[in-house]
C-alpha atoms as a PDB file:
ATOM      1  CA  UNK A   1      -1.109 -24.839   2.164  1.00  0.00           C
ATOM      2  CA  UNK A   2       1.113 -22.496  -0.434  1.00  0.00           C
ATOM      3  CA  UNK A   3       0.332 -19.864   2.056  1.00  0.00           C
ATOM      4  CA  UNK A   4       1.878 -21.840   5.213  1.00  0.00           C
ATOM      5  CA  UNK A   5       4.468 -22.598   2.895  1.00  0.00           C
ATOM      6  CA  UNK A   6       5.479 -19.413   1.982  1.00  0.00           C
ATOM      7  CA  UNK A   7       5.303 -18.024   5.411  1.00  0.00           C
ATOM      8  CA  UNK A   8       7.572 -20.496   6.832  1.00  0.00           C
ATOM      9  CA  UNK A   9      10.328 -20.471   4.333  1.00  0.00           C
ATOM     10  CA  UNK A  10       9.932 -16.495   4.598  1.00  0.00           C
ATOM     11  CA  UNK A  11      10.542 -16.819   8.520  1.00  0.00           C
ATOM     12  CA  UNK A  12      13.763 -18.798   7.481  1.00  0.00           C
ATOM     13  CA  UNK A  13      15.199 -15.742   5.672  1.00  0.00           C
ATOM     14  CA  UNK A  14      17.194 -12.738   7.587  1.00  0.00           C
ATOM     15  CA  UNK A  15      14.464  -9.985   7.725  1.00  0.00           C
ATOM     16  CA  UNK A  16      16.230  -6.465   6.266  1.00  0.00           C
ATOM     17  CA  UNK A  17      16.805  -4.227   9.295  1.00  0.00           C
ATOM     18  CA  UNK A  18      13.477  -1.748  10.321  1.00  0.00           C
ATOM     19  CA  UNK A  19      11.218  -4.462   9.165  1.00  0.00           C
ATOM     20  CA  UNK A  20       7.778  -3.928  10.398  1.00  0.00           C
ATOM     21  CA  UNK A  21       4.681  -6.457  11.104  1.00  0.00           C
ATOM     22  CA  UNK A  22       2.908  -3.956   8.572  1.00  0.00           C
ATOM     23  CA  UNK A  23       5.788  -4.552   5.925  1.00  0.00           C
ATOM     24  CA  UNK A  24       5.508  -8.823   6.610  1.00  0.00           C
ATOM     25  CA  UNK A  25       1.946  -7.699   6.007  1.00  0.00           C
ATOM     26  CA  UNK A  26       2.334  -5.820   2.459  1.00  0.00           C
ATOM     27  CA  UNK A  27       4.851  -8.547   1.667  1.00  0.00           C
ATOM     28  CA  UNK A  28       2.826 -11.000   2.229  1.00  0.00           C
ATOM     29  CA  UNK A  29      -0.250  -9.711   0.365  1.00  0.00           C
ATOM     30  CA  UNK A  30       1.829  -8.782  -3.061  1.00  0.00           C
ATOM     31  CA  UNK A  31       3.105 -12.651  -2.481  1.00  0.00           C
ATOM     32  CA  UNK A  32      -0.099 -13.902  -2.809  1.00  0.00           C
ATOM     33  CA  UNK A  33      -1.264 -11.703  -5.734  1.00  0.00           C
ATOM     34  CA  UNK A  34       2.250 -11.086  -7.533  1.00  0.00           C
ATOM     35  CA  UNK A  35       2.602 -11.234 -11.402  1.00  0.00           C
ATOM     36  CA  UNK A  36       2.866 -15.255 -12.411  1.00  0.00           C
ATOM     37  CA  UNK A  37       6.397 -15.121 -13.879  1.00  0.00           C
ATOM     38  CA  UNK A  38       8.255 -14.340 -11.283  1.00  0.00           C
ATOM     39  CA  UNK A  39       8.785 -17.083  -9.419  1.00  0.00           C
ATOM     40  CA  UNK A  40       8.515 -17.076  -4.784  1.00  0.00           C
ATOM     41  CA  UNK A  41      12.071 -17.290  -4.326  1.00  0.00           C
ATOM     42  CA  UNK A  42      12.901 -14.870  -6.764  1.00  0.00           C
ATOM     43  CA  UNK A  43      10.112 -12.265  -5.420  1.00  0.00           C
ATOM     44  CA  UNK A  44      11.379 -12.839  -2.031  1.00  0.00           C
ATOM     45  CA  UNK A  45      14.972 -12.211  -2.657  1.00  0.00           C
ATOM     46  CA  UNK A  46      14.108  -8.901  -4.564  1.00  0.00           C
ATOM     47  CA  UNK A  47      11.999  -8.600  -1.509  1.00  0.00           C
ATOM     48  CA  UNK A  48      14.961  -9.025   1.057  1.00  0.00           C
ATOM     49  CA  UNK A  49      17.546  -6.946  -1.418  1.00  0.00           C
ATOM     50  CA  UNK A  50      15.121  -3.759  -1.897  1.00  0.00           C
ATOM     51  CA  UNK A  51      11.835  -3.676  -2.194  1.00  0.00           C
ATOM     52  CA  UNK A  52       8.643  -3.022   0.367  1.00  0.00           C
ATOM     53  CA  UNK A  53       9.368  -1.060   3.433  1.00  0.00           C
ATOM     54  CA  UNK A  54       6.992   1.833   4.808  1.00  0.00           C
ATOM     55  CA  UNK A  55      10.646   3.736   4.299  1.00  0.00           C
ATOM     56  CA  UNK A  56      11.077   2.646   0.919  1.00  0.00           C
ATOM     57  CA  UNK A  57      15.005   1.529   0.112  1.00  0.00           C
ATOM     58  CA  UNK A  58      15.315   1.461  -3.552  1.00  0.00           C
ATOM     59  CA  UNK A  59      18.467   0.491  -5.090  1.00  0.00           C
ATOM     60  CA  UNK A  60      20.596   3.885  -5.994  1.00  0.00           C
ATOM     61  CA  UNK A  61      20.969   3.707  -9.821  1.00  0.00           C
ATOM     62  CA  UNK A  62      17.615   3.052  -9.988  1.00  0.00           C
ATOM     63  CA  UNK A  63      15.210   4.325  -7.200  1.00  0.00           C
ATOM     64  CA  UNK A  64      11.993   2.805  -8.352  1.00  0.00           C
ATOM     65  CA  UNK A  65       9.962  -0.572  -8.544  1.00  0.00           C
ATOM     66  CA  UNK A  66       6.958  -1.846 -10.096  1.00  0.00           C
ATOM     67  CA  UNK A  67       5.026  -4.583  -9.938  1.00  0.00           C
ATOM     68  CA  UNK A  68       1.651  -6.554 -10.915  1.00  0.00           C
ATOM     69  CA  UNK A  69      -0.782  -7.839  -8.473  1.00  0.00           C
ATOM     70  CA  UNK A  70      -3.978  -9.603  -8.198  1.00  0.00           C
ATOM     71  CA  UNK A  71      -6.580  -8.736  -5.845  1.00  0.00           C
ATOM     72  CA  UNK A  72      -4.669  -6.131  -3.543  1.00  0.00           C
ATOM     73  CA  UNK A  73      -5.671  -4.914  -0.496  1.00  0.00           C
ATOM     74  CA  UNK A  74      -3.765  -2.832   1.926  1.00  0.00           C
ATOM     75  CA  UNK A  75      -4.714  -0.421   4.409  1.00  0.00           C
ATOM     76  CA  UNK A  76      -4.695   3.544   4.533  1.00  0.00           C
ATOM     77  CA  UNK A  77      -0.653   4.354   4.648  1.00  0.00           C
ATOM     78  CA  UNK A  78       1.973   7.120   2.802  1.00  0.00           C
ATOM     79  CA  UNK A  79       4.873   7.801   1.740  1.00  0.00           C
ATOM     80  CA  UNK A  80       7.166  10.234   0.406  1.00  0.00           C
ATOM     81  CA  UNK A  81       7.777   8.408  -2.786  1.00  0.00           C
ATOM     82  CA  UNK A  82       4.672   8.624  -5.563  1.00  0.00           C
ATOM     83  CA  UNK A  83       2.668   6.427  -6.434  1.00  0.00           C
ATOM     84  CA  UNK A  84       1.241   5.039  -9.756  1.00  0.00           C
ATOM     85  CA  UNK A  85      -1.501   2.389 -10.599  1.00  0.00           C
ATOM     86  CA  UNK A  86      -2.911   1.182 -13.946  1.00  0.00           C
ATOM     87  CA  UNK A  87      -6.325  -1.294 -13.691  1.00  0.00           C
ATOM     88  CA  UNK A  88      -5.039  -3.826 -16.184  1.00  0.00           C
ATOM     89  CA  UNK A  89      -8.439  -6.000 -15.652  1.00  0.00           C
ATOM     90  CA  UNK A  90     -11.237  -6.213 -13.396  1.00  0.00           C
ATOM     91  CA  UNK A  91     -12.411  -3.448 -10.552  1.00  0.00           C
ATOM     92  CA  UNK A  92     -11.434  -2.535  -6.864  1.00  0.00           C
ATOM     93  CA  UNK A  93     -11.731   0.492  -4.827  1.00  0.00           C
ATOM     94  CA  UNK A  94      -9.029   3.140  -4.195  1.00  0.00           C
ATOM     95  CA  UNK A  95      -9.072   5.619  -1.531  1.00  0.00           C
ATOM     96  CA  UNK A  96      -6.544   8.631  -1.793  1.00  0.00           C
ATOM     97  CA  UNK A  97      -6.736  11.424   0.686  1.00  0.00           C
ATOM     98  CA  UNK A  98     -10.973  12.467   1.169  1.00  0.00           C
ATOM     99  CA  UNK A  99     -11.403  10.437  -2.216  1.00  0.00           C
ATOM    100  CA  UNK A 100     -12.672   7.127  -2.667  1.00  0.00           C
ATOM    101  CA  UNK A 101     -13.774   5.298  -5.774  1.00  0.00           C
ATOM    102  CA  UNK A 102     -14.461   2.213  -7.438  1.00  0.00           C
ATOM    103  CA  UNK A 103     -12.113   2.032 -10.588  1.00  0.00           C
ATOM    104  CA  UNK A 104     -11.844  -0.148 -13.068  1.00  0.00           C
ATOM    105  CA  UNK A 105     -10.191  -1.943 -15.959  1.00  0.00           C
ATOM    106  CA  UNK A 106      -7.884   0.841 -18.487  1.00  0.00           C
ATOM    107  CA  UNK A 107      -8.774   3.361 -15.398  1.00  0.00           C
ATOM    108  CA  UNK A 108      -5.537   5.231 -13.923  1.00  0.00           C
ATOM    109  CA  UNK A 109      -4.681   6.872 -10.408  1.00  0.00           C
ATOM    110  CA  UNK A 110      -1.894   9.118  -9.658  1.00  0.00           C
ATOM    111  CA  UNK A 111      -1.056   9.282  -5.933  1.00  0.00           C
ATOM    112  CA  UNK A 112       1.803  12.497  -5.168  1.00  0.00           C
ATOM    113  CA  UNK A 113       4.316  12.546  -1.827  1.00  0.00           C
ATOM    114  CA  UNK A 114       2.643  11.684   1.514  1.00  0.00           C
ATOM    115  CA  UNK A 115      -1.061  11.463  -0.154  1.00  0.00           C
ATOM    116  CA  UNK A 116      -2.701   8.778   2.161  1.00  0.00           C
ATOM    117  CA  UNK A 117      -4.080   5.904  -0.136  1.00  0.00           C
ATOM    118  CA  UNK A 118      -5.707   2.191   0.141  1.00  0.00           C
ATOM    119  CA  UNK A 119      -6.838  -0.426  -1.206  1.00  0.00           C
ATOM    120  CA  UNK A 120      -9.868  -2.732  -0.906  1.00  0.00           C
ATOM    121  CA  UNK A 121     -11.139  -5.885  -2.180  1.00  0.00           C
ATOM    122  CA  UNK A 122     -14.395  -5.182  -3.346  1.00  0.00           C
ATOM    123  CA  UNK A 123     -15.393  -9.115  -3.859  1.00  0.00           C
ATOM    124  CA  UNK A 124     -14.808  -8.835  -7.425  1.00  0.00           C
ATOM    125  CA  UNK A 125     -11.249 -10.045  -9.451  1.00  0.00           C
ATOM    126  CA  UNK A 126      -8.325  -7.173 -10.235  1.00  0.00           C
ATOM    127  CA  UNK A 127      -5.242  -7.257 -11.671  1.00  0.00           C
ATOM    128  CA  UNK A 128      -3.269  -3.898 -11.256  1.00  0.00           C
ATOM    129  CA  UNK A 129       0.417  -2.508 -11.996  1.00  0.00           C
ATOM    130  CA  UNK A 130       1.704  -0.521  -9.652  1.00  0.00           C
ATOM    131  CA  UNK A 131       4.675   1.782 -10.057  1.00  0.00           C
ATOM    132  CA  UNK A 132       6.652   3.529  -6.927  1.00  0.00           C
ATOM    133  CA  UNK A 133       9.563   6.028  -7.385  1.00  0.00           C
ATOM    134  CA  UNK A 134      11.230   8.853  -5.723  1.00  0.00           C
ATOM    135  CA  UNK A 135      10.360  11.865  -6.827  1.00  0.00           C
ATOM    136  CA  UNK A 136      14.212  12.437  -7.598  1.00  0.00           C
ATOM    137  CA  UNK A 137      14.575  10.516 -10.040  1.00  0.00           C
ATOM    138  CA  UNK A 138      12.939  13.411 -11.912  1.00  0.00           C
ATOM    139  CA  UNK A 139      16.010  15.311 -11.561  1.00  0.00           C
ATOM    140  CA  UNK A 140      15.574  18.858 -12.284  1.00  0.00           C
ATOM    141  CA  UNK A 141      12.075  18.455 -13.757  1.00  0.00           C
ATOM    142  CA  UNK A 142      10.110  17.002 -10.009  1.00  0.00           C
ATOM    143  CA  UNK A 143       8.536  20.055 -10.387  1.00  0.00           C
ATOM    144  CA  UNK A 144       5.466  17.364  -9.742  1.00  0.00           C
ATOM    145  CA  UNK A 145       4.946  16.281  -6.790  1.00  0.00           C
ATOM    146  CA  UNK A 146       6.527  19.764  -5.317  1.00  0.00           C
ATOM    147  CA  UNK A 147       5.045  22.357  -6.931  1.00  0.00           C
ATOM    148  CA  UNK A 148       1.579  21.357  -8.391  1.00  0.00           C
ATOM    149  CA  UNK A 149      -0.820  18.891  -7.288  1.00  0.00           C
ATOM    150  CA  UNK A 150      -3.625  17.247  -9.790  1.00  0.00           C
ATOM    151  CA  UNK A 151      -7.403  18.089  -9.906  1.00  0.00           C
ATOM    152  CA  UNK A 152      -8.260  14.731  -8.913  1.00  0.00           C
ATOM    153  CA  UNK A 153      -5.886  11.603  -8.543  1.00  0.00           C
ATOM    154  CA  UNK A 154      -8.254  10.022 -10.772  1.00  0.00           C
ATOM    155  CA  UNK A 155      -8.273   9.156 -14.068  1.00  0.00           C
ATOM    156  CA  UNK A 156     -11.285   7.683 -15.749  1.00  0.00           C
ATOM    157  CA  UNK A 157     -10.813   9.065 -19.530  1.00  0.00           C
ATOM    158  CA  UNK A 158      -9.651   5.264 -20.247  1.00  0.00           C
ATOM    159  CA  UNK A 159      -8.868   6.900 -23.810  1.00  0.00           C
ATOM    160  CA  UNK A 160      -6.378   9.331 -22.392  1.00  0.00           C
ATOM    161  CA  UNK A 161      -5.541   6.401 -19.575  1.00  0.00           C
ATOM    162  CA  UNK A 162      -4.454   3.786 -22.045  1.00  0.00           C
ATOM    163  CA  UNK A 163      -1.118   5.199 -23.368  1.00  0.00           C
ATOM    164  CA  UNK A 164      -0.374   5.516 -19.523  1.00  0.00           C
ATOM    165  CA  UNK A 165      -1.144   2.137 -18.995  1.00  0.00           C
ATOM    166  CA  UNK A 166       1.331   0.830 -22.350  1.00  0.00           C
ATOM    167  CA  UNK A 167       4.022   3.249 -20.678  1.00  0.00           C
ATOM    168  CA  UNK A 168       3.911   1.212 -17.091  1.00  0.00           C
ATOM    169  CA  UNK A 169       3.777  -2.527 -19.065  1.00  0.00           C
ATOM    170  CA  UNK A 170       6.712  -0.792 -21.141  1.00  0.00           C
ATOM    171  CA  UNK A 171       8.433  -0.070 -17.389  1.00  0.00           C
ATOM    172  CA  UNK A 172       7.975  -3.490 -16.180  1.00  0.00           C
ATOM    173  CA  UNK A 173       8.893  -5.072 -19.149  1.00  0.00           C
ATOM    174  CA  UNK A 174      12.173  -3.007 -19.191  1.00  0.00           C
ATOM    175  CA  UNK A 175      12.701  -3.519 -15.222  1.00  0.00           C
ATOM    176  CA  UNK A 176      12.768  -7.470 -15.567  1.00  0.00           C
ATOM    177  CA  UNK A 177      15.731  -6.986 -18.260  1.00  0.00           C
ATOM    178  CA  UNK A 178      19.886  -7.212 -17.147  1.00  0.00           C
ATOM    179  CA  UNK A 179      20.748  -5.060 -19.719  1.00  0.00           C
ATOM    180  CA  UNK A 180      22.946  -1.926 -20.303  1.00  0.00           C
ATOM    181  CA  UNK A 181      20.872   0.990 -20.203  1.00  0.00           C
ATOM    182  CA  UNK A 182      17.809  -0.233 -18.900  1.00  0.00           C
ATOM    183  CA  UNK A 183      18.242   2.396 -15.922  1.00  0.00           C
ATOM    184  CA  UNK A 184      18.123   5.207 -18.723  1.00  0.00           C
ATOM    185  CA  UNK A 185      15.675   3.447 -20.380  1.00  0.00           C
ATOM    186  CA  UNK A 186      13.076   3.275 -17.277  1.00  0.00           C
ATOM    187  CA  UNK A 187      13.949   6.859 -16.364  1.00  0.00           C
ATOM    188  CA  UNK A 188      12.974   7.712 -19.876  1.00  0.00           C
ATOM    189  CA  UNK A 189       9.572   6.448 -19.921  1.00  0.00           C
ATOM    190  CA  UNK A 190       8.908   7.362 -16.503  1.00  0.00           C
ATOM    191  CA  UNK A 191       9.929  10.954 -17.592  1.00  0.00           C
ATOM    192  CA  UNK A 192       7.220  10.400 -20.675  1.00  0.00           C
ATOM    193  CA  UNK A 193       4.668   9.060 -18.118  1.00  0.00           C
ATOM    194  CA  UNK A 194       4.587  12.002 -16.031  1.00  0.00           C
ATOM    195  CA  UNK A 195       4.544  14.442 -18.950  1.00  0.00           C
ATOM    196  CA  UNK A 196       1.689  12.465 -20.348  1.00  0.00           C
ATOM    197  CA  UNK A 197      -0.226  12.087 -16.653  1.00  0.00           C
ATOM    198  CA  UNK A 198       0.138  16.400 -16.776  1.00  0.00           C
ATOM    199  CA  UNK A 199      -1.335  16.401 -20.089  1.00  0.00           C
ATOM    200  CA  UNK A 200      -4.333  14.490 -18.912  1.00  0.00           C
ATOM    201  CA  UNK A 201      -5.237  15.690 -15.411  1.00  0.00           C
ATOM    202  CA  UNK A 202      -5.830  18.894 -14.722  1.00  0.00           C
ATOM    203  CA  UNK A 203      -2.969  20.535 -12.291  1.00  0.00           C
ATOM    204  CA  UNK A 204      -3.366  23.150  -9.701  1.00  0.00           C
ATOM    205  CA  UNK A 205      -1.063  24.785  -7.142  1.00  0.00           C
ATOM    206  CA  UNK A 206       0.264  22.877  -4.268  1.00  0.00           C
ATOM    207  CA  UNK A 207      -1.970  23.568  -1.117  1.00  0.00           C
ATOM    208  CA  UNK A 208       0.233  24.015   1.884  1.00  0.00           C
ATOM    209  CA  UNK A 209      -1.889  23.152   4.397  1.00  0.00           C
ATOM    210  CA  UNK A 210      -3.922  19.689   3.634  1.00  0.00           C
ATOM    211  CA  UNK A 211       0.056  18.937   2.803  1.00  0.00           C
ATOM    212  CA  UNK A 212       1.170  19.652   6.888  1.00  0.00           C
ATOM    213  CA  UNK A 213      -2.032  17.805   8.030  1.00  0.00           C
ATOM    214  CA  UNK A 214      -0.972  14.516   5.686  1.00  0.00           C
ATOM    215  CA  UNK A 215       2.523  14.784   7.021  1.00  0.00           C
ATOM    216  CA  UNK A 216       1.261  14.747  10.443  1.00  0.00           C
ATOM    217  CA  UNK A 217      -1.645  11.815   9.416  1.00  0.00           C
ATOM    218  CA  UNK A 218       1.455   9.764   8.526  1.00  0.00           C
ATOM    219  CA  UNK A 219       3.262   9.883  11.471  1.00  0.00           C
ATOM    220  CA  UNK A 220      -0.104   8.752  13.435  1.00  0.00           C
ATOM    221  CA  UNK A 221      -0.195   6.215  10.771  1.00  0.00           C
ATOM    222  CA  UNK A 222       3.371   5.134  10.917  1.00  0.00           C
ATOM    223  CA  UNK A 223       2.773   5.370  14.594  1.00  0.00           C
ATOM    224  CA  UNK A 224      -0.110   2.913  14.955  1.00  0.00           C
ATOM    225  CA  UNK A 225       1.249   0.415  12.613  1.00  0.00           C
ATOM    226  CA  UNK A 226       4.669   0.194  15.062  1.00  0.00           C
ATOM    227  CA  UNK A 227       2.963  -0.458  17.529  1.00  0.00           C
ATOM    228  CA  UNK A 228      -0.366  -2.110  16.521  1.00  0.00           C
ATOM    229  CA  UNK A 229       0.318  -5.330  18.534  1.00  0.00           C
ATOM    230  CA  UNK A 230       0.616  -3.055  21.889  1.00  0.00           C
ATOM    231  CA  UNK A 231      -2.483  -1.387  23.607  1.00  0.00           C
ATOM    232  CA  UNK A 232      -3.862   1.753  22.015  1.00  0.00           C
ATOM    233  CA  UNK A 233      -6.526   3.951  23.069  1.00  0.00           C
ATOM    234  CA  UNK A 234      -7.911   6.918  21.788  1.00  0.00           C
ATOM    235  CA  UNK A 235      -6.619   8.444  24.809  1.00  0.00           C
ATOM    236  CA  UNK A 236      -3.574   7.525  24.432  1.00  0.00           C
ATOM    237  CA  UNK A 237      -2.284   8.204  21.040  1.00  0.00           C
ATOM    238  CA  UNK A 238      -4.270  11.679  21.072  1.00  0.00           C
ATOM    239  CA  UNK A 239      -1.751  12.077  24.247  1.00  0.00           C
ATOM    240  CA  UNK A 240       1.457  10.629  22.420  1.00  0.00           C
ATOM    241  CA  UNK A 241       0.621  13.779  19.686  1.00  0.00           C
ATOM    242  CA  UNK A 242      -0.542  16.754  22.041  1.00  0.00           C
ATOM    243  CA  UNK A 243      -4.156  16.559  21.096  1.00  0.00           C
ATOM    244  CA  UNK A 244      -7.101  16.652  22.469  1.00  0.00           C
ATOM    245  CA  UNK A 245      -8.805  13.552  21.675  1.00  0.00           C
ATOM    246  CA  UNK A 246     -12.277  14.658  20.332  1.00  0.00           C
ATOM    247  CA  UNK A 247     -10.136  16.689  17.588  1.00  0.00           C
ATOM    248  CA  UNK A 248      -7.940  13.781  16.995  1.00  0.00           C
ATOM    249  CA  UNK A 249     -10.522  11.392  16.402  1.00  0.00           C
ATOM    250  CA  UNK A 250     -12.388  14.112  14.233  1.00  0.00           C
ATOM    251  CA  UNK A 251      -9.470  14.760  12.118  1.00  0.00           C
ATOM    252  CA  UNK A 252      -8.923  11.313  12.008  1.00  0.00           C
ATOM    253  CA  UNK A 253     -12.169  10.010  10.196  1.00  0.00           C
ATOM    254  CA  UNK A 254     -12.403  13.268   8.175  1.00  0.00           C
ATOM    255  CA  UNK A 255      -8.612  12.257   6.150  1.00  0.00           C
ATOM    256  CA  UNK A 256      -9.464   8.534   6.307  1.00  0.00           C
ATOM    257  CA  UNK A 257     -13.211   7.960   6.202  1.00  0.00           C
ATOM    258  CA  UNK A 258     -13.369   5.444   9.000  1.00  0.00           C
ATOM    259  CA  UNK A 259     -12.490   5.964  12.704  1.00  0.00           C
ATOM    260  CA  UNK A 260      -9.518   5.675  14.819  1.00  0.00           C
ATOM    261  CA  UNK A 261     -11.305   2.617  16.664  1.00  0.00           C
ATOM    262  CA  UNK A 262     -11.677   1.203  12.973  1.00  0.00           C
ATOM    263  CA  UNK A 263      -8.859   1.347  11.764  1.00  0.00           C
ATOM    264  CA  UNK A 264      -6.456   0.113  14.708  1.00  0.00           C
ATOM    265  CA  UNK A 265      -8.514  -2.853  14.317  1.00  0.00           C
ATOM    266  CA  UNK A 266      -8.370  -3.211  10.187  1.00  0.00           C
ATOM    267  CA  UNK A 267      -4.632  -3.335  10.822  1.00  0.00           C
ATOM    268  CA  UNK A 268      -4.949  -5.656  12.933  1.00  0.00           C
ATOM    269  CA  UNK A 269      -7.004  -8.237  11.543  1.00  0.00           C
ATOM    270  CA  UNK A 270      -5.234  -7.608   8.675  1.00  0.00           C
ATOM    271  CA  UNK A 271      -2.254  -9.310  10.235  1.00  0.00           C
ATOM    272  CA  UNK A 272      -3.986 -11.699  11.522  1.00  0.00           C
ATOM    273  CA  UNK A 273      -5.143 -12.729   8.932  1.00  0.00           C
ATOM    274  CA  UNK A 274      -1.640 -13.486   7.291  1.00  0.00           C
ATOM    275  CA  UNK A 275      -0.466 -15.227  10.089  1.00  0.00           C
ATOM    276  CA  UNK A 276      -3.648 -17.346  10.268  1.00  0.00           C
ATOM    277  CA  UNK A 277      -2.473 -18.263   6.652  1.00  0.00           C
ATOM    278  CA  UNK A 278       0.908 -18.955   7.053  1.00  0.00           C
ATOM    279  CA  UNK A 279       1.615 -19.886  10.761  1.00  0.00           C
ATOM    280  CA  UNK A 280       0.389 -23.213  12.710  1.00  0.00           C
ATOM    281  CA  UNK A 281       0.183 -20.857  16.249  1.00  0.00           C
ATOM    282  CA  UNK A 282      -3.585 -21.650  17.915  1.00  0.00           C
ATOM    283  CA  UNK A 283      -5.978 -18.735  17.188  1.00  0.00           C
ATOM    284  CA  UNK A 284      -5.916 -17.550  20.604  1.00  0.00           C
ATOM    285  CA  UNK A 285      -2.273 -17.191  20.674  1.00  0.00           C
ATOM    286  CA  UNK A 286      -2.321 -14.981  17.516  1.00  0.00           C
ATOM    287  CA  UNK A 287      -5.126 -13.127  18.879  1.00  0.00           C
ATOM    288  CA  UNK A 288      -3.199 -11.763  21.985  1.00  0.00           C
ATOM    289  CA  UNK A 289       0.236 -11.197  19.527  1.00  0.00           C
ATOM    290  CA  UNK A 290      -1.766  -9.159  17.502  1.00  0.00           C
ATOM    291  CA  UNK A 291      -3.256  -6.924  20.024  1.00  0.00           C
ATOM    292  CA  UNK A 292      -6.445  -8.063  20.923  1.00  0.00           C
ATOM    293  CA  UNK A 293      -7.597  -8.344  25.049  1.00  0.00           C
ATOM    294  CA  UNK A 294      -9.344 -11.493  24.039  1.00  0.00           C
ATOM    295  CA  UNK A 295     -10.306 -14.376  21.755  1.00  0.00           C
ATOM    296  CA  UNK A 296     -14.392 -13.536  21.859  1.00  0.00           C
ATOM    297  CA  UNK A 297     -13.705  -9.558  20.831  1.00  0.00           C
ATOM    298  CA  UNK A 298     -11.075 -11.366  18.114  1.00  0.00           C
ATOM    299  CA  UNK A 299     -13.379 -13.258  16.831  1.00  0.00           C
ATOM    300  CA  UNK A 300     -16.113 -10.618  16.988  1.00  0.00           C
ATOM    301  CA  UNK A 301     -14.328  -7.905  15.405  1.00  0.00           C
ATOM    302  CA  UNK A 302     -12.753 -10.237  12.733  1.00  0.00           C
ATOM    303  CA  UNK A 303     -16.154 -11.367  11.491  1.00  0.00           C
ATOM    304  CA  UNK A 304     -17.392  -7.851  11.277  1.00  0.00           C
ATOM    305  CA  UNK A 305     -14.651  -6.643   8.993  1.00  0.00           C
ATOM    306  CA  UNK A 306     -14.733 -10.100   7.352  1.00  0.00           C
ATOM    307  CA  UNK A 307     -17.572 -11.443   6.355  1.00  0.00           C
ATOM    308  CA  UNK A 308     -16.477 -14.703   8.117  1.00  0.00           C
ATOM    309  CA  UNK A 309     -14.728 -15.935  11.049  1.00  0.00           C
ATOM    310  CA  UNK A 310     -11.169 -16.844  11.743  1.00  0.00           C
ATOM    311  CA  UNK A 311     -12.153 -20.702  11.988  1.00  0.00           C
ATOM    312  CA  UNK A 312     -13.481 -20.558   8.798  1.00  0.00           C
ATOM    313  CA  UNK A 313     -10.560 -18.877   7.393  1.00  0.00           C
ATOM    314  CA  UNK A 314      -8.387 -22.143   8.894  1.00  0.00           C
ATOM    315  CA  UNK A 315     -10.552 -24.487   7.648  1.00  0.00           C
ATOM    316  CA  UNK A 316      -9.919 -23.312   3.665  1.00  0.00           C
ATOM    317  CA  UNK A 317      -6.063 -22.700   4.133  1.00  0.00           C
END
């Protein structure tokens, strides 16, 4: 019912302009899972002002945001800006780039400019912080993300992890404050955090080429998530990009693990699942809006990446 709730006071609110159905999506899922003092209306006004766009628009004194959230999930995206989470409690699987791995609580992962991360649910409880920023705000020192790249994006040393994980509680305590100075402040100990992250992964040059082949894996990405609700083939979108489409759809599983076929429809379900959550429409109806020829492969393909069937889903909401 909170869900429904949610969803239809968010549907009374002026969407920012370039609003996608993947960022209702993201907003939808940090809703659900966001850190317990800040209150819905509050979240969704920072929501409407700044925050949570595949384009990120950050405000321009202080081009970051961070956040806690409980049992994340989002699919395979990127973005220019980089990407930091701390496991505060519990376990959950992060993909980044070829990598996947379970991690878990005082565990750290760094992801740089345009690496192409997830998250899943792994049926077990997770409580993460998760810190975005432009890579400017480094100023004259963004050597990192430009000029190096880390060993691995994981860190599991939770010994070397935990003063990484004080700095980001640190951050979001400082980013809930209306205070003088708190912009210095947070550019501070994000300025510590990435001298400390260097100290504790190992760094190597920046590889030119898996960086063009991410570039051009996020504009397929940002590419199927405009238009996820619309038909797609594998024919098609290798056509839209000048490929051939046995090469697309083996570059495509080698970066992300899963097929093109997969993950079309993880998107999808994905947003149907929020608006089975938080709309009254019949499940037919969102079926068909969310890009699906018809209810029985719906409900076929959502049980097979669910575990349980859209009905079911309605029954508990």
């Amino acid at each position: 019912m909170l869900h429904r709730t949610l969803g239809a006071y968010a549907r009374s609110l002026p969407l920012p302009p370039g609003w996608t159905n993947t960022d209702i999506l993201l907003m939808m899922e940090l809703l659900k899972g966001v850190c317990p003092f800040r209150s819905y209306d509050v979240w969704w006004c920072q929501l409407s002002m700044k925050f949570f766009y595949q384009n990120w628009q950050f405000d321009r004194e202080r081009p970051m945001t961070i956040f806690s959230s409980n049992n994340i999930r989002y699919h395979a995206h990127c973005h220019p800006e980089v990407e930091l989470i701390y496991v505060v409690s519990g376990s959950l699987s992060i993909g980044v780039n070829e990598e996947k791995r379970l991690v878990s609580e005082g565990e750290f992962v760094a992801c740089g400019s345009n690496d192409i991360h997830y998250y899943e649910n792994v049926g077990m409880d997770s409580n993460v912080l998760i810190l975005i920023f432009k890579p400017d705000l480094l100023g004259a020192l963004r050597i990192w993300p430009d000029e190096f790249q880390f060993s691995s994006p994981y860190l599991t040393d939770k010994l070397k992890a935990q003063p990484l994980g004080e700095l980001m509680h640190s951050i979001l305590t400082e980013s809930m404050k209306s205070k003088p100075g708190s912009s210095f402040i947070i550019r501070g100990l994000i300025l510590q955090l990435c001298g400390l992250l260097q100290r504790s992964i190992t760094s190597l040059p920046k590889d030119k080429e898996p960086h063009e082949q991410r570039a051009r894996m996020q504009k397929i990405l940002s590419y199927i998530e405009e238009n996820c609700c619309s038909e797609i083939t594998l024919e098609s979108i290798s056509r839209h990009f000048n490929m051939d489409p046995h090469h697309f759809s083996r570059t495509f599983k080698s970066t992300l693990g899963i097929s093109f076929k997969t993950y079309l429809n993880t998107v999808r379900v994905s947003l149907a699942e929020i608006k089975l959550e938080t709309t009254d429409a019949s499940i037919t109806d969102i079926a068909l809006e969310c890009g699906f020829a018809s209810i029985r492969t719906f409900n076929r393909v959502y049980k097979s990446l669910k575990g349980h069937t859209p009905s079911e889903l309605r029954k508990k909401v």
